[in-house]
PDB file of N, CA and C in Angstrom:
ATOM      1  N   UNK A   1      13.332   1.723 -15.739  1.00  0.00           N
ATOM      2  CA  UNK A   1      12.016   1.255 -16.093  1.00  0.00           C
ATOM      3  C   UNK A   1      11.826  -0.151 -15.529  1.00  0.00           C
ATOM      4  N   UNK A   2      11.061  -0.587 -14.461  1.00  0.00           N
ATOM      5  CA  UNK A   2      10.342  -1.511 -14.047  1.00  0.00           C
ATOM      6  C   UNK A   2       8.673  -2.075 -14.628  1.00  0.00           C
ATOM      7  N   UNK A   3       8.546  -3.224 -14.966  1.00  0.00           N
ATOM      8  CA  UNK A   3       7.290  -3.551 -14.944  1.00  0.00           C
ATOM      9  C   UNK A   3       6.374  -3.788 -13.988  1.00  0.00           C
ATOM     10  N   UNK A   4       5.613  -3.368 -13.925  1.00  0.00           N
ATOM     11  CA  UNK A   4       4.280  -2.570 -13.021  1.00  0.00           C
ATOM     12  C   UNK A   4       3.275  -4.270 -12.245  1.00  0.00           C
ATOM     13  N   UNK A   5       3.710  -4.773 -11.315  1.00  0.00           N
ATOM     14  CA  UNK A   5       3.040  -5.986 -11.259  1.00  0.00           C
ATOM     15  C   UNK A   5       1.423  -5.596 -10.612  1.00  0.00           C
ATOM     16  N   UNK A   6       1.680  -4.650  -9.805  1.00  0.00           N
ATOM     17  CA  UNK A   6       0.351  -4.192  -9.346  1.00  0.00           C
ATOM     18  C   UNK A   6      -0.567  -3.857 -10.819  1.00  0.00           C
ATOM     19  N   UNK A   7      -0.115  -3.564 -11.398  1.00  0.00           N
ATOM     20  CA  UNK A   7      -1.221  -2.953 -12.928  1.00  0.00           C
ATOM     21  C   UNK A   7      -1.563  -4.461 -13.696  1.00  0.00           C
ATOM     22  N   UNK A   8      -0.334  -4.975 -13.859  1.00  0.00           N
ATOM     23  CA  UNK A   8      -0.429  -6.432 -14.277  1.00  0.00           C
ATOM     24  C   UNK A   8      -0.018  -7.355 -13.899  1.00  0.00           C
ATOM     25  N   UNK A   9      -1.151  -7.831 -12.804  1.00  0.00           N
ATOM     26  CA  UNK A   9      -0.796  -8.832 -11.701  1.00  0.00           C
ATOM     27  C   UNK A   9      -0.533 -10.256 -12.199  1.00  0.00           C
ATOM     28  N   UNK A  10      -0.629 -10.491 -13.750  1.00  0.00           N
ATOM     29  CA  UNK A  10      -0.659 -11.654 -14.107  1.00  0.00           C
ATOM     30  C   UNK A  10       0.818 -12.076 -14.635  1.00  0.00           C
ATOM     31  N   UNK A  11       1.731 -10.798 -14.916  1.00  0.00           N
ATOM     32  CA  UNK A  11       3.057 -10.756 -14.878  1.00  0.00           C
ATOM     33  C   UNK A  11       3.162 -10.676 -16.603  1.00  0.00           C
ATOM     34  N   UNK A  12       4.537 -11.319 -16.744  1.00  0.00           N
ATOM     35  CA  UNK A  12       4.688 -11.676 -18.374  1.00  0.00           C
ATOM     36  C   UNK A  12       4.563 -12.547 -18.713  1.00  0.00           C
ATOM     37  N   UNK A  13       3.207 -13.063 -19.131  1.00  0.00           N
ATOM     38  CA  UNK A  13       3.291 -14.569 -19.257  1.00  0.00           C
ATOM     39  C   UNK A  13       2.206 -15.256 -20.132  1.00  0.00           C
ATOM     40  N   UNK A  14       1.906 -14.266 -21.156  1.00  0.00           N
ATOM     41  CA  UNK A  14       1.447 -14.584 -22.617  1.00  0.00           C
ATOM     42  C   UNK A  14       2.409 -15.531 -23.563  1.00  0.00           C
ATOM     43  N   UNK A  15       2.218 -16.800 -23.737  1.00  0.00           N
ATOM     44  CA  UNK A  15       3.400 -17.327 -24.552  1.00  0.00           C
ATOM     45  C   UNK A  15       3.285 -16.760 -25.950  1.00  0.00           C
ATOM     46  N   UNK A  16       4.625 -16.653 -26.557  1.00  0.00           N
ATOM     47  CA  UNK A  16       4.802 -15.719 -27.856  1.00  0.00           C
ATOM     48  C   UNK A  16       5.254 -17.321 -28.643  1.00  0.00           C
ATOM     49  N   UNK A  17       4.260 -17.439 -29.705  1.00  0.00           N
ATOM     50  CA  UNK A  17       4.001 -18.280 -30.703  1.00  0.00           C
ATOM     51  C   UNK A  17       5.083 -17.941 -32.129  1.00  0.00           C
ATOM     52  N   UNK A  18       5.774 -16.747 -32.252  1.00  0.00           N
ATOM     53  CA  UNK A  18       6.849 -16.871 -33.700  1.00  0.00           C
ATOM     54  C   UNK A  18       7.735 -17.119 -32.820  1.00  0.00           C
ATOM     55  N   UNK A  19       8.572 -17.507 -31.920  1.00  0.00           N
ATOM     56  CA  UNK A  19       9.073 -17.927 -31.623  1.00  0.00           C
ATOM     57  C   UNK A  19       9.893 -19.302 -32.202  1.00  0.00           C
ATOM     58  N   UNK A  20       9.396 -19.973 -32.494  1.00  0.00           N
ATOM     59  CA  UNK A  20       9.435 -20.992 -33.318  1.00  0.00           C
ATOM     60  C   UNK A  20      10.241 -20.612 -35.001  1.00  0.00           C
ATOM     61  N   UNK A  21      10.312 -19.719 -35.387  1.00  0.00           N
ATOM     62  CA  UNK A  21      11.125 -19.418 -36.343  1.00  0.00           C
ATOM     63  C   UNK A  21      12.442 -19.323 -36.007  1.00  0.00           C
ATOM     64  N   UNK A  22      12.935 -18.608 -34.549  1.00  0.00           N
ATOM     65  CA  UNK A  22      14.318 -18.513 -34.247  1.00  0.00           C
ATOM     66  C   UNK A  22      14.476 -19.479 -32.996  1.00  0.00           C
ATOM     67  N   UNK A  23      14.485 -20.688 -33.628  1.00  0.00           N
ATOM     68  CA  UNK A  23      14.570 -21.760 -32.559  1.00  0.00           C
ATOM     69  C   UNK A  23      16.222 -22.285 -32.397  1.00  0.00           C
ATOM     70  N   UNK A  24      16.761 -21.470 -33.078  1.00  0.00           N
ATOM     71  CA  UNK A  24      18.012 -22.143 -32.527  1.00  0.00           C
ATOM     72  C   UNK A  24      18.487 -20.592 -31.250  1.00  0.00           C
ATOM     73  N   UNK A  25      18.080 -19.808 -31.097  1.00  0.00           N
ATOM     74  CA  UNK A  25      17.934 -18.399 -30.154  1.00  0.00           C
ATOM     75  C   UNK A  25      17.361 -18.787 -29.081  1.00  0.00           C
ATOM     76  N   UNK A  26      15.733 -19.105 -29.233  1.00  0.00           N
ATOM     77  CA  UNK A  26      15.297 -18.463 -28.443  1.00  0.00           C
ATOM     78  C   UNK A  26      14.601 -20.371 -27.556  1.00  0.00           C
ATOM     79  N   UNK A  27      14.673 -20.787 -26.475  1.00  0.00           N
ATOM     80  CA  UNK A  27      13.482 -22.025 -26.126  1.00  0.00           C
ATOM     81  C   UNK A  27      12.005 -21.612 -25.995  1.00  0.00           C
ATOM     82  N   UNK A  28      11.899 -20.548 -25.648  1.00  0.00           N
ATOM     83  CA  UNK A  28      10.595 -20.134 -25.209  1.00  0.00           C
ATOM     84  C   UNK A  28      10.288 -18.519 -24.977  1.00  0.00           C
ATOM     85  N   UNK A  29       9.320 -18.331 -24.885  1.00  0.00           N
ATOM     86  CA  UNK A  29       8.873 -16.611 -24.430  1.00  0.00           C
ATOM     87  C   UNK A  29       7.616 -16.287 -24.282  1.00  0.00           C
ATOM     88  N   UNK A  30       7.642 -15.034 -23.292  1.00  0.00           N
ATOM     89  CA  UNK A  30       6.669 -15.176 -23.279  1.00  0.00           C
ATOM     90  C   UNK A  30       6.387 -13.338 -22.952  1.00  0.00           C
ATOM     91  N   UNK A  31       4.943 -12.577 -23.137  1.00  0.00           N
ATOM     92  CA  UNK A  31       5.322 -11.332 -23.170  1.00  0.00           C
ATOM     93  C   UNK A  31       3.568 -10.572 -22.590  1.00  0.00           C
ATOM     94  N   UNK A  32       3.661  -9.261 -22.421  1.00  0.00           N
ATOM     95  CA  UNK A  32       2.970  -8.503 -21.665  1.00  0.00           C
ATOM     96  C   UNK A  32       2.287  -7.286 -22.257  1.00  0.00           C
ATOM     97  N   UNK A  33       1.374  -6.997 -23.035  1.00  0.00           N
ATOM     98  CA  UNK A  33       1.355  -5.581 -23.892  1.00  0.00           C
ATOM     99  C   UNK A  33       0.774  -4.756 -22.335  1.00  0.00           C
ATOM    100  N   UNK A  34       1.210  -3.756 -22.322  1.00  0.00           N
ATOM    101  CA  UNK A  34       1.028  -2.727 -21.883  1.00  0.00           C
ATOM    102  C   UNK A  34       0.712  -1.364 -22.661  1.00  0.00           C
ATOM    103  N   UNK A  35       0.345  -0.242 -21.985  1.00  0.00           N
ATOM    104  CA  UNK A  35      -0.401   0.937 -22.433  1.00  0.00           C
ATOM    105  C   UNK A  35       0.946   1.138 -23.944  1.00  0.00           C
ATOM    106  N   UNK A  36       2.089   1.145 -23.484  1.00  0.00           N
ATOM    107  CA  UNK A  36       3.015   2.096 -24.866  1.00  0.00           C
ATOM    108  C   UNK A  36       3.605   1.224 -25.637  1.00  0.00           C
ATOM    109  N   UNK A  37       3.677  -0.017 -25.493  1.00  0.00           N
ATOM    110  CA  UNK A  37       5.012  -1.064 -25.769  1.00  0.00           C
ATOM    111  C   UNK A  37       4.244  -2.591 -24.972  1.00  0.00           C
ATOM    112  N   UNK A  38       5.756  -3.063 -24.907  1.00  0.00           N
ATOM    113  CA  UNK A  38       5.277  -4.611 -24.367  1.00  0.00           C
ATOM    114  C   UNK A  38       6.773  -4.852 -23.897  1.00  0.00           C
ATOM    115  N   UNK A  39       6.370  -5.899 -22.851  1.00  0.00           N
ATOM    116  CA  UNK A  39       7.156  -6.395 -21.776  1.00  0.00           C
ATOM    117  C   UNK A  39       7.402  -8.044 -22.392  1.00  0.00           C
ATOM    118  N   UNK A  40       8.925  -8.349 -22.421  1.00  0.00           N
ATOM    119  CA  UNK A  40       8.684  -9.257 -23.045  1.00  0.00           C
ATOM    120  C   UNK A  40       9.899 -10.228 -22.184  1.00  0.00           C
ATOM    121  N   UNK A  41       9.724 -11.923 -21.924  1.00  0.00           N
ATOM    122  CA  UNK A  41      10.625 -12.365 -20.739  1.00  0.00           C
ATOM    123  C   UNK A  41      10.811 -13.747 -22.146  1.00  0.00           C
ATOM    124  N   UNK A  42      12.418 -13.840 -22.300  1.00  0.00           N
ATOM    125  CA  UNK A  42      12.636 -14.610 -23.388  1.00  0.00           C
ATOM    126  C   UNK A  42      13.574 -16.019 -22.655  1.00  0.00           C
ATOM    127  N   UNK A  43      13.667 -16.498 -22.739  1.00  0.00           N
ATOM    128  CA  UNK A  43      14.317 -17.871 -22.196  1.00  0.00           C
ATOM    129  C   UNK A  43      15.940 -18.100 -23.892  1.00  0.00           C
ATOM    130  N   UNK A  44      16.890 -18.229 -23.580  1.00  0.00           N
ATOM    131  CA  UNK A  44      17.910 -18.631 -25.040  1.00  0.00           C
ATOM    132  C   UNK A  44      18.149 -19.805 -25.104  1.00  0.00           C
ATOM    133  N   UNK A  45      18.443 -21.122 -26.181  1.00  0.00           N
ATOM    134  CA  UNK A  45      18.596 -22.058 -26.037  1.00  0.00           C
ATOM    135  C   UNK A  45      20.095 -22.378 -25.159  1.00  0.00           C
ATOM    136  N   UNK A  46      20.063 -23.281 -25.080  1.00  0.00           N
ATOM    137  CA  UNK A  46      21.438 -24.210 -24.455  1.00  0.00           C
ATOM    138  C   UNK A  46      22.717 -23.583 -25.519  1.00  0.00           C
ATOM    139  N   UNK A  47      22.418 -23.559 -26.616  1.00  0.00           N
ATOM    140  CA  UNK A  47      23.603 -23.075 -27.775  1.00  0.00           C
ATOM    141  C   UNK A  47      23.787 -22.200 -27.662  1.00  0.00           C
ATOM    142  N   UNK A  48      22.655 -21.229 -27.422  1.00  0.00           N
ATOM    143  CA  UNK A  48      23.109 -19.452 -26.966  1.00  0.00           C
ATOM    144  C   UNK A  48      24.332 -19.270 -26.320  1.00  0.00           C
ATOM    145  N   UNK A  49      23.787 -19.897 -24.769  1.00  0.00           N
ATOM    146  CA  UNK A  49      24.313 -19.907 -23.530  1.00  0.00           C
ATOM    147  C   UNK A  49      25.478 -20.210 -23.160  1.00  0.00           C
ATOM    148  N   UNK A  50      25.793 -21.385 -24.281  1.00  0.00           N
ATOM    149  CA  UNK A  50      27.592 -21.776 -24.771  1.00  0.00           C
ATOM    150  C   UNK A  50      28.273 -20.912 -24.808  1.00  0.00           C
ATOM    151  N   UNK A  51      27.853 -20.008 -26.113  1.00  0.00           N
ATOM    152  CA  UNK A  51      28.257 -19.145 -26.430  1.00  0.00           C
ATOM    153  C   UNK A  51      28.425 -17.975 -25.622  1.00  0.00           C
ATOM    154  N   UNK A  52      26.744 -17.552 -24.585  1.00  0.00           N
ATOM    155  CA  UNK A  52      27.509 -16.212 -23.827  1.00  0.00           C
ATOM    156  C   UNK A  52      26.911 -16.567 -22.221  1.00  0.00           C
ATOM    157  N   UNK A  53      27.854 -17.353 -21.731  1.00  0.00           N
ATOM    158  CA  UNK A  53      27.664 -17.575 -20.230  1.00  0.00           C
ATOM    159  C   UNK A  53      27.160 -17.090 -19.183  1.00  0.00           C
ATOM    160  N   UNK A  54      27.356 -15.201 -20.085  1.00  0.00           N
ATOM    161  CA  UNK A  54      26.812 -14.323 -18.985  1.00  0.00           C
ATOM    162  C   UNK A  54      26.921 -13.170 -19.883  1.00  0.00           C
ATOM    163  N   UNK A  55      26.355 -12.087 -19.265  1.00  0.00           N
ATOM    164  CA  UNK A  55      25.574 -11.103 -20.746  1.00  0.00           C
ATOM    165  C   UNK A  55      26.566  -9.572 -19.916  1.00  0.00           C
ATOM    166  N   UNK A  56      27.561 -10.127 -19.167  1.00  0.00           N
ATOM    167  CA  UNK A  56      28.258  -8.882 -18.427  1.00  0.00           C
ATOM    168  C   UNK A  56      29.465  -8.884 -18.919  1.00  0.00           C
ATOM    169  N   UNK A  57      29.925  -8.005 -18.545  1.00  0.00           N
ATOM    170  CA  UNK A  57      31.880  -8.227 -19.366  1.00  0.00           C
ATOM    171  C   UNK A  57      32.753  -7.347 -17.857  1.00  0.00           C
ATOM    172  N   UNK A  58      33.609  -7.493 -17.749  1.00  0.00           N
ATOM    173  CA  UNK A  58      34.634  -5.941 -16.720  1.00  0.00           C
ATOM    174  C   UNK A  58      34.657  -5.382 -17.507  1.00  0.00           C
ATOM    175  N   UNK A  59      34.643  -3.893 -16.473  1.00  0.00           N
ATOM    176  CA  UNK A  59      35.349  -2.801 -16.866  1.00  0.00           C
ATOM    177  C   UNK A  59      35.555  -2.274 -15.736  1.00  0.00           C
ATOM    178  N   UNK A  60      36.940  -1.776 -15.528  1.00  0.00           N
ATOM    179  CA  UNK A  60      37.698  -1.713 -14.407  1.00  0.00           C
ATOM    180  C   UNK A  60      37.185  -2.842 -12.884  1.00  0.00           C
ATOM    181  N   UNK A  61      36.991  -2.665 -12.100  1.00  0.00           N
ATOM    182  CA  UNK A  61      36.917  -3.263 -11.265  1.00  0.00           C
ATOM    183  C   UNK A  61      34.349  -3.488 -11.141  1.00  0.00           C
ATOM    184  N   UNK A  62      34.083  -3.114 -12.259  1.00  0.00           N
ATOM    185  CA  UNK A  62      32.891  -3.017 -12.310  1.00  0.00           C
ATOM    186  C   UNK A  62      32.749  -4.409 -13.667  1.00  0.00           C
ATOM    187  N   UNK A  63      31.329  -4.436 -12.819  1.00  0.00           N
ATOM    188  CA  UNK A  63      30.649  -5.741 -13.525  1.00  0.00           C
ATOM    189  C   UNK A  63      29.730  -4.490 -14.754  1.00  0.00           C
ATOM    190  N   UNK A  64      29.825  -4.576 -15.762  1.00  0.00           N
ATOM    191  CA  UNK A  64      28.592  -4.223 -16.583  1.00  0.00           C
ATOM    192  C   UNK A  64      28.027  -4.669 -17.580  1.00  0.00           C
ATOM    193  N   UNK A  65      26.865  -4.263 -18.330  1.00  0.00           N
ATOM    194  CA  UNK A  65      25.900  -4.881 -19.360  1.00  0.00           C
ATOM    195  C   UNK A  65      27.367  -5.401 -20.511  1.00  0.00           C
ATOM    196  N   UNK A  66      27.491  -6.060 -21.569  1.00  0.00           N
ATOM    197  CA  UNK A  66      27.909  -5.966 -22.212  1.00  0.00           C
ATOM    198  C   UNK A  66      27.788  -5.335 -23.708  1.00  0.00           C
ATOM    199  N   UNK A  67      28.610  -4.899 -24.089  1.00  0.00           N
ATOM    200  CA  UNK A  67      28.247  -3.808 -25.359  1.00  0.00           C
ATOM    201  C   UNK A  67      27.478  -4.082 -26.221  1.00  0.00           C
ATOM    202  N   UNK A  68      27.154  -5.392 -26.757  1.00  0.00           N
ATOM    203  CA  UNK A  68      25.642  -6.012 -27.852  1.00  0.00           C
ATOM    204  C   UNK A  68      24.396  -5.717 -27.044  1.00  0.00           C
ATOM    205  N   UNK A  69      24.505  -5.399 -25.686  1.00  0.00           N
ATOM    206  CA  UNK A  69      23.220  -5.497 -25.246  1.00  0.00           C
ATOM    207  C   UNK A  69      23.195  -4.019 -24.779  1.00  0.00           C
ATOM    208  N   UNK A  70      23.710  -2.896 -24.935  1.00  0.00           N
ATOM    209  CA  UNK A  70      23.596  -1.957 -24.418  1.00  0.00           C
ATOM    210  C   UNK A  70      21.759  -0.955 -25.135  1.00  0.00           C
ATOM    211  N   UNK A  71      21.682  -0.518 -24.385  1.00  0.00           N
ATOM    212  CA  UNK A  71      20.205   0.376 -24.932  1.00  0.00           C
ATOM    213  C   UNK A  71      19.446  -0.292 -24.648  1.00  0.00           C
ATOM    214  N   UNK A  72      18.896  -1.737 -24.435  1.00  0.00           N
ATOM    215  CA  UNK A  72      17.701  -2.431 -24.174  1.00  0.00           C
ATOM    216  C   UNK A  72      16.934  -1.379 -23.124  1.00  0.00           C
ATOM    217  N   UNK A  73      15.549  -0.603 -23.137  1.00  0.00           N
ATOM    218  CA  UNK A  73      14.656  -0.908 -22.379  1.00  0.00           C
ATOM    219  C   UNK A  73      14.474  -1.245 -20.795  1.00  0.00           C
ATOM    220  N   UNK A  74      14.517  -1.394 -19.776  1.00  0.00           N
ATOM    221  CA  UNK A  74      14.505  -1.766 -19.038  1.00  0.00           C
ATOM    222  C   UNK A  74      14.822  -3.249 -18.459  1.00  0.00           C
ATOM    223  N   UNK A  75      15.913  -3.447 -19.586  1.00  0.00           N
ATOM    224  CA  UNK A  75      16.882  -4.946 -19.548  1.00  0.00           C
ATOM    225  C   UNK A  75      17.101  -5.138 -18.084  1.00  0.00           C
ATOM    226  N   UNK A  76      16.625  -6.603 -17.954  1.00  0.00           N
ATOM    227  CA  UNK A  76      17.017  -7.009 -16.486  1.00  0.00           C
ATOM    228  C   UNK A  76      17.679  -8.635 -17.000  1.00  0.00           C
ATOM    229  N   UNK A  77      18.872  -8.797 -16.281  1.00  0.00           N
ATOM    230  CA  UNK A  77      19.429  -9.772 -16.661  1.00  0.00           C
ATOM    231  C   UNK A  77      20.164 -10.942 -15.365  1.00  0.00           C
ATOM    232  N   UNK A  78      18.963 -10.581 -14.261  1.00  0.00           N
ATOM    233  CA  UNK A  78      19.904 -11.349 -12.948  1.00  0.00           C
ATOM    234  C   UNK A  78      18.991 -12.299 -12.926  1.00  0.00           C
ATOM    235  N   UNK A  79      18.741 -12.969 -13.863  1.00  0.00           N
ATOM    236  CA  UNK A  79      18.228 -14.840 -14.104  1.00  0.00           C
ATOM    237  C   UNK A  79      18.743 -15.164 -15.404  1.00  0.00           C
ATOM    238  N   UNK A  80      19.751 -14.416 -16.118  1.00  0.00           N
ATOM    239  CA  UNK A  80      20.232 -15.373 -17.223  1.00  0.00           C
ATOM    240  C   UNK A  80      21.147 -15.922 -16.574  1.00  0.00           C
ATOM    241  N   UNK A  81      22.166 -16.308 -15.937  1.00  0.00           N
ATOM    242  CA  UNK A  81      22.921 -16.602 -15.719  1.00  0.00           C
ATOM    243  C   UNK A  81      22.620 -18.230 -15.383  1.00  0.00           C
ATOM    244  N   UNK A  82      21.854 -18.509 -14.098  1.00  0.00           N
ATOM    245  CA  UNK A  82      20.933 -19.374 -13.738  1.00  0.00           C
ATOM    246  C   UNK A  82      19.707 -20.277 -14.168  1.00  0.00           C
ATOM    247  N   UNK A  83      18.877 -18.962 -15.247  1.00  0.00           N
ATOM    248  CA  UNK A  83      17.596 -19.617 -15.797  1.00  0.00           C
ATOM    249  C   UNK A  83      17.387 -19.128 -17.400  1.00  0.00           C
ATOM    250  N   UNK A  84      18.764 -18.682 -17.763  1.00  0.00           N
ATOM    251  CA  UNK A  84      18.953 -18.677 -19.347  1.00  0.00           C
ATOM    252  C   UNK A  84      17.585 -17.315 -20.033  1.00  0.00           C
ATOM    253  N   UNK A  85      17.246 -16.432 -18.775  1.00  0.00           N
ATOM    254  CA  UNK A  85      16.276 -15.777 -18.884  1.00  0.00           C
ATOM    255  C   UNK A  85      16.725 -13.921 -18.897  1.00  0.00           C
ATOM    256  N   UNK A  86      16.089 -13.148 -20.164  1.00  0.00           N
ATOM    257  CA  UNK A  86      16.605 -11.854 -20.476  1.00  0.00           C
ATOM    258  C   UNK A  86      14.761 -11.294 -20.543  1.00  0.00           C
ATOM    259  N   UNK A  87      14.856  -9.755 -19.724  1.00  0.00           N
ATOM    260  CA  UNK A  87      13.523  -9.479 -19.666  1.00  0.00           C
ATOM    261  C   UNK A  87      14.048  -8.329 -20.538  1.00  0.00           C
ATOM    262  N   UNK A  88      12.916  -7.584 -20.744  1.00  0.00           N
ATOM    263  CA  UNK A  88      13.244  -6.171 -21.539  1.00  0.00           C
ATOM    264  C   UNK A  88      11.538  -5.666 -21.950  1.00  0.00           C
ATOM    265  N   UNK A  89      11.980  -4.278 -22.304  1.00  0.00           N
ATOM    266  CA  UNK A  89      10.671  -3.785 -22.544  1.00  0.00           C
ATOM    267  C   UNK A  89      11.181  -3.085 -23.931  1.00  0.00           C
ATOM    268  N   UNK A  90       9.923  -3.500 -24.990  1.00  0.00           N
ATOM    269  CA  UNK A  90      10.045  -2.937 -26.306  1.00  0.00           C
ATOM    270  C   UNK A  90       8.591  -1.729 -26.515  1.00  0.00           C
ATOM    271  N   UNK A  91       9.431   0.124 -26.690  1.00  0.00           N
ATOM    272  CA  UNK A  91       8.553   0.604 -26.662  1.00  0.00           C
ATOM    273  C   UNK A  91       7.325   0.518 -28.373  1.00  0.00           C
ATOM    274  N   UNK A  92       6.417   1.070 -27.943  1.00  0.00           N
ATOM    275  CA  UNK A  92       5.674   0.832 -29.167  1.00  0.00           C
ATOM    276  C   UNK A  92       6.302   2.686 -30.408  1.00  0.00           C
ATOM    277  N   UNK A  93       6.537   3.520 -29.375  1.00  0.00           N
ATOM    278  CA  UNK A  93       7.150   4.453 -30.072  1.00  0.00           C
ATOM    279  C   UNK A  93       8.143   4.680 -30.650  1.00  0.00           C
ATOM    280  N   UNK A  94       9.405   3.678 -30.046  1.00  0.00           N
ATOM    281  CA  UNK A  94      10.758   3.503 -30.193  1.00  0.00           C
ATOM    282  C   UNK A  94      10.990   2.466 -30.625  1.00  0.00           C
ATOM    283  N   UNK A  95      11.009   2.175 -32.114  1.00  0.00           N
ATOM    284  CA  UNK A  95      10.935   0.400 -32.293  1.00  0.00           C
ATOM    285  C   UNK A  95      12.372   0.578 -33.012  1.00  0.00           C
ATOM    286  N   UNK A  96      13.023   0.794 -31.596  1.00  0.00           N
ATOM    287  CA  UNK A  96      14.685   1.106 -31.859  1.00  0.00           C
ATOM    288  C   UNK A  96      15.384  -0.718 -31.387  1.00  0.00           C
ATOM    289  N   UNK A  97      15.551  -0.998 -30.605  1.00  0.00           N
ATOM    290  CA  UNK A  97      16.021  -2.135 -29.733  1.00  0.00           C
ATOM    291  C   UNK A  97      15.006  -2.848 -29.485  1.00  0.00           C
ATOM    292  N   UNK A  98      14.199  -3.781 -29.959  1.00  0.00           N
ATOM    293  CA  UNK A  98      13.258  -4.955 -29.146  1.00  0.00           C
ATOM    294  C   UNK A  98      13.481  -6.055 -29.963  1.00  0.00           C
ATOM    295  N   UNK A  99      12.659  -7.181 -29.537  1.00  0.00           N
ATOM    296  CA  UNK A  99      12.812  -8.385 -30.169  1.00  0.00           C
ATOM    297  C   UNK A  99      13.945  -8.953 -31.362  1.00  0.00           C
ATOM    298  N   UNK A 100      13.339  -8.205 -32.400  1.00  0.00           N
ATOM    299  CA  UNK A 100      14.127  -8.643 -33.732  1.00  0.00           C
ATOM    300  C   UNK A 100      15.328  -8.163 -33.472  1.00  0.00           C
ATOM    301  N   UNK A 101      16.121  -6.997 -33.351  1.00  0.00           N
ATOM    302  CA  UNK A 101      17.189  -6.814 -32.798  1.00  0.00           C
ATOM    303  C   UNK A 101      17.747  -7.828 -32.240  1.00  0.00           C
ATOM    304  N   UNK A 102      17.425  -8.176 -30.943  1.00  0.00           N
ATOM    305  CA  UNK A 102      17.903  -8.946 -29.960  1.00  0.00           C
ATOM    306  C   UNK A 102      18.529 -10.366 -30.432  1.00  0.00           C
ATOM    307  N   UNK A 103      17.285 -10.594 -31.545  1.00  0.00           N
ATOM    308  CA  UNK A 103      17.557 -12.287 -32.107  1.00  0.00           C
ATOM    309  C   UNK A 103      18.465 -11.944 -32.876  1.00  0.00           C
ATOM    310  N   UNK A 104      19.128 -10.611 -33.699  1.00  0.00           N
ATOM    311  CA  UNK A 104      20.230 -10.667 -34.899  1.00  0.00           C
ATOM    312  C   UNK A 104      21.092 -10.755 -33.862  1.00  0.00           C
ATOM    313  N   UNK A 105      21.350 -10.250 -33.042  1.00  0.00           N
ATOM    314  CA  UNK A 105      22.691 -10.053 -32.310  1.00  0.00           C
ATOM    315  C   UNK A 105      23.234 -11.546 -31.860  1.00  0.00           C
ATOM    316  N   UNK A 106      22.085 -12.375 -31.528  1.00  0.00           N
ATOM    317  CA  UNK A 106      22.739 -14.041 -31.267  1.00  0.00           C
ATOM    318  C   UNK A 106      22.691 -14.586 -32.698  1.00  0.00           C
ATOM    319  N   UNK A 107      21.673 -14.337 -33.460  1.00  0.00           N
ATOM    320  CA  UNK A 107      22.307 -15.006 -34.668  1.00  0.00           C
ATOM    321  C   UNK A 107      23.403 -14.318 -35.528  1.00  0.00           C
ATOM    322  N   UNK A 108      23.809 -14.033 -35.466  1.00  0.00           N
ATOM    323  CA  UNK A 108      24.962 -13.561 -35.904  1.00  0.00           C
ATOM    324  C   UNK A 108      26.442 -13.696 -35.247  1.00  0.00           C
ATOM    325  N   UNK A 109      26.484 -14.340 -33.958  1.00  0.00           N
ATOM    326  CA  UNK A 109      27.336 -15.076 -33.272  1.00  0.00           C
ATOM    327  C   UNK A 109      27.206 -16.531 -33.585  1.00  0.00           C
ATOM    328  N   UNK A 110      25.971 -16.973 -34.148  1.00  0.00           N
ATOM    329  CA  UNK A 110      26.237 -18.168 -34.689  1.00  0.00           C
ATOM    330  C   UNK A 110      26.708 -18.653 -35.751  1.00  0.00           C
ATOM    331  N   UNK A 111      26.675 -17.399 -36.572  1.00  0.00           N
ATOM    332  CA  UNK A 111      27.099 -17.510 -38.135  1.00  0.00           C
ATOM    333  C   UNK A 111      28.850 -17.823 -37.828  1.00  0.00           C
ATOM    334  N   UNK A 112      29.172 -17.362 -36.840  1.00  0.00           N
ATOM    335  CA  UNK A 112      30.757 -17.068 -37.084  1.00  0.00           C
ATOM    336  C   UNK A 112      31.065 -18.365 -36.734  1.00  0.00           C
TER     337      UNK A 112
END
């Protein structure tokens, strides 16, 4: 699953205002409703990032997602590394894996 720039040429780039509740997670975000769901491009603070340098782990001689992040949506993750940036798409039918999810899984590395 790719987001559609020709349909929404303006990209993801509605700033998301609760944000501000999980401020030790998240610096910024910003997101896209589309026809089923929403497209959503999240920025993690500096403390996140301590914590997970990079959102891949090995397995055998392969780079892959790491296991907290598995199931996301159309997770694209080749600007966290660089710009502390995780995209994903949360369906409106499947409100299995999106947002709130995402923020327990770092807060809950902070608890420890």
């Amino acid at each position: 699953m790719e987001f559609n720039y020709d349909k929404y040429p303006e990209g993801i780039s509605d700033s998301l205002s609760f944000l501000d509740q999980d401020e030790l997670v998240w610096e910024r975000g910003y997101y896209c409703r589309v026809e089923e769901g929403c497209w959503y491009e999240l920025y993690v603070t500096d403390r996140i990032k301590k914590l997970f340098p990079s959102l891949y782990e090995e397995k055998g001689n392969e780079k892959v997602v790491a296991s907290p992040f598995l199931g996301f949506k159309g997770l694209l993750l080749d600007h966290y590394e660089e710009s502390n940036q995780i995209t994903f798409y949360d369906s409106e039918n499947e409100k299995k894996l999106g947002y709130p999810h995402l923020t327990s899984i770092f807060i809950q590395f902070l608890k420890d």
